[in-house]
PDB file of N, CA and C in Angstrom:
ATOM      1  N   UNK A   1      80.391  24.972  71.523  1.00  0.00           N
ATOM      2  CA  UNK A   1      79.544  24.771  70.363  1.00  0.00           C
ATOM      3  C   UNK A   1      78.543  25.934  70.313  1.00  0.00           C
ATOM      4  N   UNK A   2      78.216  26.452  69.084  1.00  0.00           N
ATOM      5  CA  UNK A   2      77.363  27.815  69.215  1.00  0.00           C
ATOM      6  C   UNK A   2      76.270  27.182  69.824  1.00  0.00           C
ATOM      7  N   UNK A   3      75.448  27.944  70.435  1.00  0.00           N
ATOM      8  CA  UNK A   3      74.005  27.761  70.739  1.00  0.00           C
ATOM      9  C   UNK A   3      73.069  26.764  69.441  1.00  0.00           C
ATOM     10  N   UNK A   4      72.812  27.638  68.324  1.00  0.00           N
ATOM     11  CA  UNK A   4      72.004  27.421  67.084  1.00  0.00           C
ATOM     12  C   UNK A   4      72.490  25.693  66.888  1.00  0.00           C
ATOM     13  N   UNK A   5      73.888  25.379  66.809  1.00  0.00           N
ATOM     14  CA  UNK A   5      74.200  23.766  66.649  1.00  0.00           C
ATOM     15  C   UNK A   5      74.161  22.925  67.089  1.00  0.00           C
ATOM     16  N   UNK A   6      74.233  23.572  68.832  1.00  0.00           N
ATOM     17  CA  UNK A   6      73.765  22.421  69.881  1.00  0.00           C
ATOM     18  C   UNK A   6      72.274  22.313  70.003  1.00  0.00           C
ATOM     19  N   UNK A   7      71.656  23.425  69.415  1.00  0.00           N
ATOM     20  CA  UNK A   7      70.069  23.011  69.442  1.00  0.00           C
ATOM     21  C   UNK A   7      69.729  21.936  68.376  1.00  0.00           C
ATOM     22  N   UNK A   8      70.300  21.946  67.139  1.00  0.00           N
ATOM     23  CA  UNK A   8      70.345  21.343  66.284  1.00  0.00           C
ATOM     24  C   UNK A   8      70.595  19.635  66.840  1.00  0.00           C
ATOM     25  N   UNK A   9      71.594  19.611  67.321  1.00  0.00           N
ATOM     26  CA  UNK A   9      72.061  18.519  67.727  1.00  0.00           C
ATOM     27  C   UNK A   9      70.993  17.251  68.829  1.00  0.00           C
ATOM     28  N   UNK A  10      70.387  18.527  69.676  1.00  0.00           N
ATOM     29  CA  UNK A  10      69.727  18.417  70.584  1.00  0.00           C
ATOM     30  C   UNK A  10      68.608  18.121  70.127  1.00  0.00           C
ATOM     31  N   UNK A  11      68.068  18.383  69.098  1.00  0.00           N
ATOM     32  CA  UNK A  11      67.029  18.064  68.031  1.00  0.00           C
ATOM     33  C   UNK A  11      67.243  16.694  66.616  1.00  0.00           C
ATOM     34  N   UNK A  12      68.132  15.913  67.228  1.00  0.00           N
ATOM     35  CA  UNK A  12      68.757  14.999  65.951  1.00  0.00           C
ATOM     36  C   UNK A  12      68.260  13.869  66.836  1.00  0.00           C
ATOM     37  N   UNK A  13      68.585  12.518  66.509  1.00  0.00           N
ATOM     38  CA  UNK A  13      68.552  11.077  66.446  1.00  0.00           C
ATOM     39  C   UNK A  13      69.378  10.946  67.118  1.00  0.00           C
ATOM     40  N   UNK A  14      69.980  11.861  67.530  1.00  0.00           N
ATOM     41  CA  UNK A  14      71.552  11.090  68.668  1.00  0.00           C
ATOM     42  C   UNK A  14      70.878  11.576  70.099  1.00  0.00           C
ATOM     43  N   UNK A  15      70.430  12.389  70.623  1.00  0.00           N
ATOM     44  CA  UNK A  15      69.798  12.837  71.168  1.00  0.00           C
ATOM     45  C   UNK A  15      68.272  11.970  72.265  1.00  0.00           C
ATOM     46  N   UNK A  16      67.757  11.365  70.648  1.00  0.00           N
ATOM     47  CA  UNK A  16      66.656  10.215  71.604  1.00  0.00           C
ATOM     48  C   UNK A  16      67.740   9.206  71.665  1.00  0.00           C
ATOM     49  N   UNK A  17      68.086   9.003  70.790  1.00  0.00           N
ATOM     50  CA  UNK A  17      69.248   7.321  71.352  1.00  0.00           C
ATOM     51  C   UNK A  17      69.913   7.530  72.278  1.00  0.00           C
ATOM     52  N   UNK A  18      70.576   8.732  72.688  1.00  0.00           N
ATOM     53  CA  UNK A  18      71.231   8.693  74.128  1.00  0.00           C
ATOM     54  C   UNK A  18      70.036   8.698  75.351  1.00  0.00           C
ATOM     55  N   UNK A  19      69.035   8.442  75.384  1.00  0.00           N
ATOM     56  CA  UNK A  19      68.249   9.026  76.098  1.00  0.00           C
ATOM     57  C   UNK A  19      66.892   7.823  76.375  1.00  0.00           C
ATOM     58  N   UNK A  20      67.085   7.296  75.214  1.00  0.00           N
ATOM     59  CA  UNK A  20      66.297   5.963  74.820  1.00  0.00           C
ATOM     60  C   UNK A  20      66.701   4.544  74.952  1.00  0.00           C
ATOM     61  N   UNK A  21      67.892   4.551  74.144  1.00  0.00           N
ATOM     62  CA  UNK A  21      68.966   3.367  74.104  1.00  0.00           C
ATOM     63  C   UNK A  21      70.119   3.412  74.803  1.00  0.00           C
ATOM     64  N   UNK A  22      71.300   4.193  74.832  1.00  0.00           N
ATOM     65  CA  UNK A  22      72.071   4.189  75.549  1.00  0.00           C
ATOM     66  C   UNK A  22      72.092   3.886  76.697  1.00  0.00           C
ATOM     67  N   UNK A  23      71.693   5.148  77.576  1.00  0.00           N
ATOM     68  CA  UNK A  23      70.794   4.825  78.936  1.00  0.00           C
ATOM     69  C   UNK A  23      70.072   3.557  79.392  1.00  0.00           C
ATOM     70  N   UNK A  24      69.596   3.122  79.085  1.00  0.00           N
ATOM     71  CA  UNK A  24      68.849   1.944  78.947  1.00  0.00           C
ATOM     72  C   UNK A  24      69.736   0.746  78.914  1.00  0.00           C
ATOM     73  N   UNK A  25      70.876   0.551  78.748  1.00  0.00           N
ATOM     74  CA  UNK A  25      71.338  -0.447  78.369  1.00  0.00           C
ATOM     75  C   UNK A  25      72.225  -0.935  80.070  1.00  0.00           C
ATOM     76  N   UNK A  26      71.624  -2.288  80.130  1.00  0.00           N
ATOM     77  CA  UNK A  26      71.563  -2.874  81.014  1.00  0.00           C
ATOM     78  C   UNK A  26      73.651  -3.435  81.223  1.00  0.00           C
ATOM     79  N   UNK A  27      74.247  -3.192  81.793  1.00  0.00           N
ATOM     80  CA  UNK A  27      75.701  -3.292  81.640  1.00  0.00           C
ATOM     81  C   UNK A  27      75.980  -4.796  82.411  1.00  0.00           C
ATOM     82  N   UNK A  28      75.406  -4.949  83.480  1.00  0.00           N
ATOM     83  CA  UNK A  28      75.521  -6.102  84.183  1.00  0.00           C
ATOM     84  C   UNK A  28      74.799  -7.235  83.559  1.00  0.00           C
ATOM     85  N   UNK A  29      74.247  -7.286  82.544  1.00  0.00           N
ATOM     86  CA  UNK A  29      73.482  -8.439  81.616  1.00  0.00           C
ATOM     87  C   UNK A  29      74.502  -8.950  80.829  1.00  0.00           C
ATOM     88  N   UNK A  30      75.337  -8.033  80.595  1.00  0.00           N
ATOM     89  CA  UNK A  30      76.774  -8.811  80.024  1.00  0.00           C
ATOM     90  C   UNK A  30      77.942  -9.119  80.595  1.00  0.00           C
ATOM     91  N   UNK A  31      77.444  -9.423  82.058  1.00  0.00           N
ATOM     92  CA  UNK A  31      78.966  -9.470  83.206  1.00  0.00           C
ATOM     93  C   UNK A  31      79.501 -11.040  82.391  1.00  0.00           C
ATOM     94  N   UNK A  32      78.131 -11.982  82.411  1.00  0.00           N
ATOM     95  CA  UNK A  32      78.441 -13.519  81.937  1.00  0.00           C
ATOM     96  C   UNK A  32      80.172 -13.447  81.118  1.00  0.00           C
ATOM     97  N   UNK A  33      79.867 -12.262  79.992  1.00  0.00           N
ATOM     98  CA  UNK A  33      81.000 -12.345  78.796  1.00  0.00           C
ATOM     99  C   UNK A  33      82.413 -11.966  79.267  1.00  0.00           C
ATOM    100  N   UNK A  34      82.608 -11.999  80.746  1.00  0.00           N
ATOM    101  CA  UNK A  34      83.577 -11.196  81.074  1.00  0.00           C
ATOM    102  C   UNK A  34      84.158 -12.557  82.360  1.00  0.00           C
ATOM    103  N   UNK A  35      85.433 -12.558  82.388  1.00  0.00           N
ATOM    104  CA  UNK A  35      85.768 -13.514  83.371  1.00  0.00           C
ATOM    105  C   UNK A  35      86.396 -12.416  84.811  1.00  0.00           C
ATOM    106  N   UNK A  36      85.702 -13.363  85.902  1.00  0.00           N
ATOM    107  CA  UNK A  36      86.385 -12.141  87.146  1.00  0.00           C
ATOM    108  C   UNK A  36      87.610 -11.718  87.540  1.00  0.00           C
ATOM    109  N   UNK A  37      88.418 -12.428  86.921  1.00  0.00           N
ATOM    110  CA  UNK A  37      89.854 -11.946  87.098  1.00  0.00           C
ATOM    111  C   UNK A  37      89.832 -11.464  86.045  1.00  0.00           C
ATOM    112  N   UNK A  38      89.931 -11.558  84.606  1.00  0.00           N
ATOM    113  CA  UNK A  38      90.529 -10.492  83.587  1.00  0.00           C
ATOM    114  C   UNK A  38      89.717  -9.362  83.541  1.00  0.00           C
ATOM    115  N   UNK A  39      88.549  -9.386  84.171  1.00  0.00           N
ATOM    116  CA  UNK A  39      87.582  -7.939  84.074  1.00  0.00           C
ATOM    117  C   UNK A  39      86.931  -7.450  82.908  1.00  0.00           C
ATOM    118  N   UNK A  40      86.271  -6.682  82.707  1.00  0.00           N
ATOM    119  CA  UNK A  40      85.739  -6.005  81.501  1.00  0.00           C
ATOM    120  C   UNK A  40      87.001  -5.294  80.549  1.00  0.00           C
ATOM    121  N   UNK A  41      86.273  -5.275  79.403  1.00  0.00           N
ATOM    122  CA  UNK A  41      86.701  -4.325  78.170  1.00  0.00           C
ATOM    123  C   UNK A  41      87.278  -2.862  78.633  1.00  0.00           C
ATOM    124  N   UNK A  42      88.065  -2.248  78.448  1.00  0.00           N
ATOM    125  CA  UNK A  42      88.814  -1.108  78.241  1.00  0.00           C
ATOM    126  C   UNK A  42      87.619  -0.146  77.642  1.00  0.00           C
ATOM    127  N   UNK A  43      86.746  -0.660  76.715  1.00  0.00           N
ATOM    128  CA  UNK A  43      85.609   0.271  76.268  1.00  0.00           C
ATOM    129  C   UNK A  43      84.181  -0.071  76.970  1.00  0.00           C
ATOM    130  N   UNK A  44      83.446   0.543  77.381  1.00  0.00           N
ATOM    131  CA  UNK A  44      82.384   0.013  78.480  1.00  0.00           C
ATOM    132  C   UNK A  44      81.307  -0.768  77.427  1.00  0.00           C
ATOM    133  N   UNK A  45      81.192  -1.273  77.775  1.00  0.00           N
ATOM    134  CA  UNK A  45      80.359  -2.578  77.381  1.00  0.00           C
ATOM    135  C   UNK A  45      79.107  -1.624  76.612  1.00  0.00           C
ATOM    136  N   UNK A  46      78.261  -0.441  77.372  1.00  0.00           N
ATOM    137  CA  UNK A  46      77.035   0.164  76.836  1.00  0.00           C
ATOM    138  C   UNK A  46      77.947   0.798  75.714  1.00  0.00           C
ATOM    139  N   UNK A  47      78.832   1.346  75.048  1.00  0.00           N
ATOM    140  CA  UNK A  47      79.535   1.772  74.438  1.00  0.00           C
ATOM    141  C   UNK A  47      79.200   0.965  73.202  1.00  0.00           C
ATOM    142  N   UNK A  48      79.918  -0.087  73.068  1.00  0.00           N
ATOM    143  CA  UNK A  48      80.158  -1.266  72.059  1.00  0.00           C
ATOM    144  C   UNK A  48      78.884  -1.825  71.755  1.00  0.00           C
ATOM    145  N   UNK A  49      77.686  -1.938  73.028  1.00  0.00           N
ATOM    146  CA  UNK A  49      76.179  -2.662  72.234  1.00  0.00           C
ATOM    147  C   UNK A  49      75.748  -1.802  71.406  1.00  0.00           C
ATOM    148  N   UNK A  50      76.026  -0.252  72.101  1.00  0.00           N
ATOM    149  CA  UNK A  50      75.377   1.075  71.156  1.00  0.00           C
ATOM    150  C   UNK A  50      75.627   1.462  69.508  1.00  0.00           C
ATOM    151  N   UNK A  51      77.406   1.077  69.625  1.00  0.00           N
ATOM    152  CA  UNK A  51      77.635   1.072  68.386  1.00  0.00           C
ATOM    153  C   UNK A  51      77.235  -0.287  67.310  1.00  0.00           C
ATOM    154  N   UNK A  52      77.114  -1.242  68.209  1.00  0.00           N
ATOM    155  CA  UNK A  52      76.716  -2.359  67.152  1.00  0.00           C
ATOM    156  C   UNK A  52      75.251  -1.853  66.437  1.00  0.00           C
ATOM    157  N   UNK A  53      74.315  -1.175  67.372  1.00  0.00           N
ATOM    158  CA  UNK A  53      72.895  -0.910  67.042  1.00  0.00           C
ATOM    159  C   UNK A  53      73.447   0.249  65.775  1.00  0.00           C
ATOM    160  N   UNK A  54      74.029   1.011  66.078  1.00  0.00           N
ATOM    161  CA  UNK A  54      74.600   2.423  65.418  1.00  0.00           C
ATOM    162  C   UNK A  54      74.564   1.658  63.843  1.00  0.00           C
ATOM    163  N   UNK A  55      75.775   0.414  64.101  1.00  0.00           N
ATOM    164  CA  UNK A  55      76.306   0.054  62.360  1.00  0.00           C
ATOM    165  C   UNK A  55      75.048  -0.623  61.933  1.00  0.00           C
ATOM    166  N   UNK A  56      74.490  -1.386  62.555  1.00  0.00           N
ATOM    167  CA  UNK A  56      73.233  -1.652  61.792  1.00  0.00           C
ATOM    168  C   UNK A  56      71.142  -0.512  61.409  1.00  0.00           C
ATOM    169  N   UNK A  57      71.320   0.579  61.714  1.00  0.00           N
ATOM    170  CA  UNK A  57      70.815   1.355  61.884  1.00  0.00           C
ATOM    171  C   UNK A  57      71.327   2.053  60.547  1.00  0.00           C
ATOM    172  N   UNK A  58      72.433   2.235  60.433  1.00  0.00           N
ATOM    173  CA  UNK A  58      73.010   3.103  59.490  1.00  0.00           C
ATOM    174  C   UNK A  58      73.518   2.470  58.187  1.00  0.00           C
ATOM    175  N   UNK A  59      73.902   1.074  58.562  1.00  0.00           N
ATOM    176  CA  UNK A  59      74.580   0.234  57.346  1.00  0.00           C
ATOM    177  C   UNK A  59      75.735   0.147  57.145  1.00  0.00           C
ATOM    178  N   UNK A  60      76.202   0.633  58.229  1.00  0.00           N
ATOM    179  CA  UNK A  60      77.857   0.890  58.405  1.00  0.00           C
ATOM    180  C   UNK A  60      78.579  -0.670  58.011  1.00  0.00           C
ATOM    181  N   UNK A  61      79.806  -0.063  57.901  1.00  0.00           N
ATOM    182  CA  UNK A  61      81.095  -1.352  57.772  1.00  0.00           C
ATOM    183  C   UNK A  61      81.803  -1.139  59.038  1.00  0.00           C
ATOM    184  N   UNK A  62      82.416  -2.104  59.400  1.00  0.00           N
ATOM    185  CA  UNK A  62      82.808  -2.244  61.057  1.00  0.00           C
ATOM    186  C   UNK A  62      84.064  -0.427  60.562  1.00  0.00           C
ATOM    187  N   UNK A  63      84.579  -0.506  58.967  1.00  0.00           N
ATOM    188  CA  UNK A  63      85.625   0.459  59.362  1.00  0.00           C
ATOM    189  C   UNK A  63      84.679   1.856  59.217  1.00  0.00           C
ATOM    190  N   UNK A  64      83.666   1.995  58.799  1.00  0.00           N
ATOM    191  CA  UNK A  64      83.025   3.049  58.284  1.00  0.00           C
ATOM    192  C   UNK A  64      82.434   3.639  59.985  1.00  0.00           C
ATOM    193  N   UNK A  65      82.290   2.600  60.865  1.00  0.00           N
ATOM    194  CA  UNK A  65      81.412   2.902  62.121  1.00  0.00           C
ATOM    195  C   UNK A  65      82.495   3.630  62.857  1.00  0.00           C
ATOM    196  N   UNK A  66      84.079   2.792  62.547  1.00  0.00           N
ATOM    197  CA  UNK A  66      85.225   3.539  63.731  1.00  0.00           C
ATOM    198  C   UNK A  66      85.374   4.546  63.168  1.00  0.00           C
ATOM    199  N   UNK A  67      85.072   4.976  61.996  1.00  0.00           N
ATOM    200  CA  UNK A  67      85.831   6.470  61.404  1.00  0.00           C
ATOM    201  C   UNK A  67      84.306   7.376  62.061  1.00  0.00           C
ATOM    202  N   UNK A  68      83.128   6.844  61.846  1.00  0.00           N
ATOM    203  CA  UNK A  68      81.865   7.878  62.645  1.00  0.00           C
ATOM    204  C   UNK A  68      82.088   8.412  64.337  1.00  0.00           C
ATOM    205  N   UNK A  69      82.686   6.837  64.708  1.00  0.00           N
ATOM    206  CA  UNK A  69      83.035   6.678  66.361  1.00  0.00           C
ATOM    207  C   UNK A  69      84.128   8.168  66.676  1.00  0.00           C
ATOM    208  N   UNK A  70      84.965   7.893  65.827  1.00  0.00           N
ATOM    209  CA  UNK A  70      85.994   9.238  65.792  1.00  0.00           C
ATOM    210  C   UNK A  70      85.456  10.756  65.033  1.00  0.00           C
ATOM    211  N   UNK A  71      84.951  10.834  64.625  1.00  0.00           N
ATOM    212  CA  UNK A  71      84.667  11.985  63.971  1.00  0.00           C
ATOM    213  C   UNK A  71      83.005  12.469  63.735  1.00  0.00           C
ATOM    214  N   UNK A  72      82.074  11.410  64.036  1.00  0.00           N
ATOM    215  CA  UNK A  72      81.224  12.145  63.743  1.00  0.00           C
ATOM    216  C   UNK A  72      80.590  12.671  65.243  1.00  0.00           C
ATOM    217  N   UNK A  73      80.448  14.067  64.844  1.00  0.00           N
ATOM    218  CA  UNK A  73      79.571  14.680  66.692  1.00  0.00           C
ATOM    219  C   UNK A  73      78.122  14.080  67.135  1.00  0.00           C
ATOM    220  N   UNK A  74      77.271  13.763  66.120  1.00  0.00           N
ATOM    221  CA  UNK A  74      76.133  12.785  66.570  1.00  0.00           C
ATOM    222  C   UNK A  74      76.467  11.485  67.139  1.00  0.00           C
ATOM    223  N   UNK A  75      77.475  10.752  66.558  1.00  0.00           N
ATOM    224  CA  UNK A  75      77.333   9.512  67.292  1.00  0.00           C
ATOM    225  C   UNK A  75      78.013   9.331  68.390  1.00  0.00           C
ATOM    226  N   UNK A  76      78.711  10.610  68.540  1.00  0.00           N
ATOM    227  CA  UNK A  76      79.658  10.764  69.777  1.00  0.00           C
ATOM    228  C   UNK A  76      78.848  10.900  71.200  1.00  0.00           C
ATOM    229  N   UNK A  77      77.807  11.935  70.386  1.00  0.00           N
ATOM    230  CA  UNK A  77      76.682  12.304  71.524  1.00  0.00           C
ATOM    231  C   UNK A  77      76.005  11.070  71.663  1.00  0.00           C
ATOM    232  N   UNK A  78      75.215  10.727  70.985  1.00  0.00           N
ATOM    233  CA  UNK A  78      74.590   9.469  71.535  1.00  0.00           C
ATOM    234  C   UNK A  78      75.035   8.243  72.139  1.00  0.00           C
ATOM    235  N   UNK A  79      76.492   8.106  71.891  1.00  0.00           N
ATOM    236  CA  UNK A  79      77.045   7.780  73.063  1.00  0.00           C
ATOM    237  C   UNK A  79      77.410   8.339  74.602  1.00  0.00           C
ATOM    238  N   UNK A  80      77.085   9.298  74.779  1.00  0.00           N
ATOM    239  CA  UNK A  80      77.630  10.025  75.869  1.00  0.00           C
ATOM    240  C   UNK A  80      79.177  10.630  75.597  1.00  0.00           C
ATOM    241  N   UNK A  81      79.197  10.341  74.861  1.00  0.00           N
ATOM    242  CA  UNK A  81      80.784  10.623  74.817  1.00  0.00           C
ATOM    243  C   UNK A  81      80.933  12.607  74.760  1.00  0.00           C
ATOM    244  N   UNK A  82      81.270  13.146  75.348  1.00  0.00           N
ATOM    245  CA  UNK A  82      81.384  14.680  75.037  1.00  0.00           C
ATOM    246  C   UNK A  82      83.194  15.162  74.993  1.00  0.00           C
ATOM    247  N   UNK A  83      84.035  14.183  74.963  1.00  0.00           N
ATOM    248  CA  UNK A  83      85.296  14.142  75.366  1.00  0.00           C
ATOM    249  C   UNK A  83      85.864  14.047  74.095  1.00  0.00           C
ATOM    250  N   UNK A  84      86.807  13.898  73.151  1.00  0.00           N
ATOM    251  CA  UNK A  84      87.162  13.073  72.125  1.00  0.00           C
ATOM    252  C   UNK A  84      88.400  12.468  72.221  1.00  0.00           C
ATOM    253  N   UNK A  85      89.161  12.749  73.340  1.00  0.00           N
ATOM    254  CA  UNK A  85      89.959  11.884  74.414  1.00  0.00           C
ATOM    255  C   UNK A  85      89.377  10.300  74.874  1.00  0.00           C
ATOM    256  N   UNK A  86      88.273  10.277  75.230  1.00  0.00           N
ATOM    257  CA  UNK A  86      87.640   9.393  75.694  1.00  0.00           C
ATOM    258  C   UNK A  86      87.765   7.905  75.093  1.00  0.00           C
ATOM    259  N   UNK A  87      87.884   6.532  75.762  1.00  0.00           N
ATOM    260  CA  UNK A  87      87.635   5.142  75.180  1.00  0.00           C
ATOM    261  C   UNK A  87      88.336   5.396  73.578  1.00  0.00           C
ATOM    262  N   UNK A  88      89.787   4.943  73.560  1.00  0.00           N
ATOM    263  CA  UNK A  88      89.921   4.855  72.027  1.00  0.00           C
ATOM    264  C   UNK A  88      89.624   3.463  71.817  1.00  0.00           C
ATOM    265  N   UNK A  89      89.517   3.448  70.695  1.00  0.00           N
ATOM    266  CA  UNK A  89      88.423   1.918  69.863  1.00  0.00           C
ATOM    267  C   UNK A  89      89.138   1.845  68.587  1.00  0.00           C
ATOM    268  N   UNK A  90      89.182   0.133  68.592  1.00  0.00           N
ATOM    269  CA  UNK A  90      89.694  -0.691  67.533  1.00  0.00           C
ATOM    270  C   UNK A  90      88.856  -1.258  66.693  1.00  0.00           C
ATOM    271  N   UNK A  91      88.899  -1.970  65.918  1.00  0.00           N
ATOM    272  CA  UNK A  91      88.297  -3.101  64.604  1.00  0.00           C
ATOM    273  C   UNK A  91      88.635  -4.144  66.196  1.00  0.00           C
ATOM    274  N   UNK A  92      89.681  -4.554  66.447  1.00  0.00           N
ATOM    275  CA  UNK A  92      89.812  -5.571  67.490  1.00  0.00           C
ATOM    276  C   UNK A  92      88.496  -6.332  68.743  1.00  0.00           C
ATOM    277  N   UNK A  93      88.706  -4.572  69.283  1.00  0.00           N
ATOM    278  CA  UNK A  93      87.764  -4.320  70.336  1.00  0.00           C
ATOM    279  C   UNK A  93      86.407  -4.780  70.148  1.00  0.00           C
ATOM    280  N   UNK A  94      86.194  -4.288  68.875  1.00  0.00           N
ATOM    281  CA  UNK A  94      84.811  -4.458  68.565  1.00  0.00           C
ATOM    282  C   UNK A  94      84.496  -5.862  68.035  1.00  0.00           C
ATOM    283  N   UNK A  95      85.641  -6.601  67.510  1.00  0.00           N
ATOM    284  CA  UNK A  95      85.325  -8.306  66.956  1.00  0.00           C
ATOM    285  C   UNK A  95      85.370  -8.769  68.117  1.00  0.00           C
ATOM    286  N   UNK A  96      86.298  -8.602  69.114  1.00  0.00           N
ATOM    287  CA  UNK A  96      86.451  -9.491  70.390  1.00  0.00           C
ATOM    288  C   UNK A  96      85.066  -9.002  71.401  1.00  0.00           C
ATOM    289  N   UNK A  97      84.077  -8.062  70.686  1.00  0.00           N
ATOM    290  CA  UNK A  97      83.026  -8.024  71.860  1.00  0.00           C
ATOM    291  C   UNK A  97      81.641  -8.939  71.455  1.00  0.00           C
ATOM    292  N   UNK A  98      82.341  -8.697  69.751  1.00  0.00           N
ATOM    293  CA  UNK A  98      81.010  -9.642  69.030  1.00  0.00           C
ATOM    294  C   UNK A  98      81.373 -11.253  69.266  1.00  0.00           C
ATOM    295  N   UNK A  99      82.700 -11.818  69.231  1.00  0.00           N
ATOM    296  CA  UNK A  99      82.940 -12.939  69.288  1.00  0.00           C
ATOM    297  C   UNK A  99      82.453 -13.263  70.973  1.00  0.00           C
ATOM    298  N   UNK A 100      82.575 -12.697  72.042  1.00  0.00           N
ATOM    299  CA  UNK A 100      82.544 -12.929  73.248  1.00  0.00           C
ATOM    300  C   UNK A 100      80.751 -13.328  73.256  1.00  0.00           C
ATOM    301  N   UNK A 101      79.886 -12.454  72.476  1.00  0.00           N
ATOM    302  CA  UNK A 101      78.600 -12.567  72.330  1.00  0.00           C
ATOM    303  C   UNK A 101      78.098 -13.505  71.937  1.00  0.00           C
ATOM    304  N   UNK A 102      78.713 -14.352  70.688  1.00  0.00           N
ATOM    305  CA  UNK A 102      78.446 -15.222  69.699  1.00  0.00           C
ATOM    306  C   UNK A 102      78.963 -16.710  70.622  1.00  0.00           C
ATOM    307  N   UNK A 103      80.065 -16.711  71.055  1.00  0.00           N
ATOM    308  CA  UNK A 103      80.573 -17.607  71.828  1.00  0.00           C
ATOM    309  C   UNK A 103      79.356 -18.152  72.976  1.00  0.00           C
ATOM    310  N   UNK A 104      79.393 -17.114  73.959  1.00  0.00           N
ATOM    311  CA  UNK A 104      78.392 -17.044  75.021  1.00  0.00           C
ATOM    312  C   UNK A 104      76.620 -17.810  74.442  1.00  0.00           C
ATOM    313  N   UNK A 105      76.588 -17.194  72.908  1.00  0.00           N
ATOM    314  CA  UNK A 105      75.353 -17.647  72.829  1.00  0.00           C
ATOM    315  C   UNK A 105      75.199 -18.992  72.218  1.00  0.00           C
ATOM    316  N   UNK A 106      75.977 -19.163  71.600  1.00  0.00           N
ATOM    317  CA  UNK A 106      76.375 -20.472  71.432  1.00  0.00           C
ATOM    318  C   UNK A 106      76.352 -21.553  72.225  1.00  0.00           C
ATOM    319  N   UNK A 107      77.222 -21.476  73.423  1.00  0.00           N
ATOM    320  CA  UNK A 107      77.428 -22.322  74.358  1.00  0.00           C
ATOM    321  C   UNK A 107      76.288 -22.438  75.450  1.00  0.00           C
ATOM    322  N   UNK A 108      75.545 -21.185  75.794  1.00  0.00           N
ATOM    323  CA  UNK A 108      74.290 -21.184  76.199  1.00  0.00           C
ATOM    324  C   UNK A 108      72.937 -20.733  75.382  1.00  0.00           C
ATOM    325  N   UNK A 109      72.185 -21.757  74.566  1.00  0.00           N
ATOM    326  CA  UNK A 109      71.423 -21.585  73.642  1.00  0.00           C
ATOM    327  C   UNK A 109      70.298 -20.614  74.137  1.00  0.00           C
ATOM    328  N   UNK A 110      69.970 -21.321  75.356  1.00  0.00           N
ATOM    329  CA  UNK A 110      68.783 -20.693  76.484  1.00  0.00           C
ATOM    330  C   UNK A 110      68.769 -19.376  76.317  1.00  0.00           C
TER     331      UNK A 110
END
């Protein structure tokens, strides 16, 4: 990436959110949603809370967030993501992380 764009970048909103939010996000607070034999998600858990914050931050539609997830370089960065190999992601992935949430909170109101 030239110099001039990664400063740019380095100077954007993806930048404090990787650094603010991302980071920050506690991974073992959501072991509950996960059973010990089938294990976690294929996409890491800080991944999927980040983008939920992402679509509501932005106003996204669950399909508008996977087409940013894939293509846009800010939200890639603020995920950590520097790969574009990295965690491919579904509409699926992402209902089965919200349903696992909704379920969980449901059943434990507390």
């Amino acid at each position: 990436m030239h110099p001039k764009i990664k400063e740019r970048l380095k100077n954007s909103w993806a930048e404090v959110f990787y650094h603010e939010v991302f980071h920050k996000i506690d991974e073992s607070a959501f072991r509950v949603l996960y059973s010990k034999d089938n294990g976690r998600p294929n996409t890491p858990v800080n991944i999927l809370f980040s983008l939920e914050l992402i679509k509501h931050l932005f106003n996204y539609t669950d399909e508008v967030l996977i087409e940013q997830y894939y293509f846009n370089i800010q939200v890639r960065y603020a995920l950590g993501l520097r790969d574009f190999e990295e965690h491919p992601l579904t509409l699926r992935t992402l209902h089965g992380f919200r349903n696992r949430i909704y379920t969980y909170t449901k059943e434990n109101p507390e």
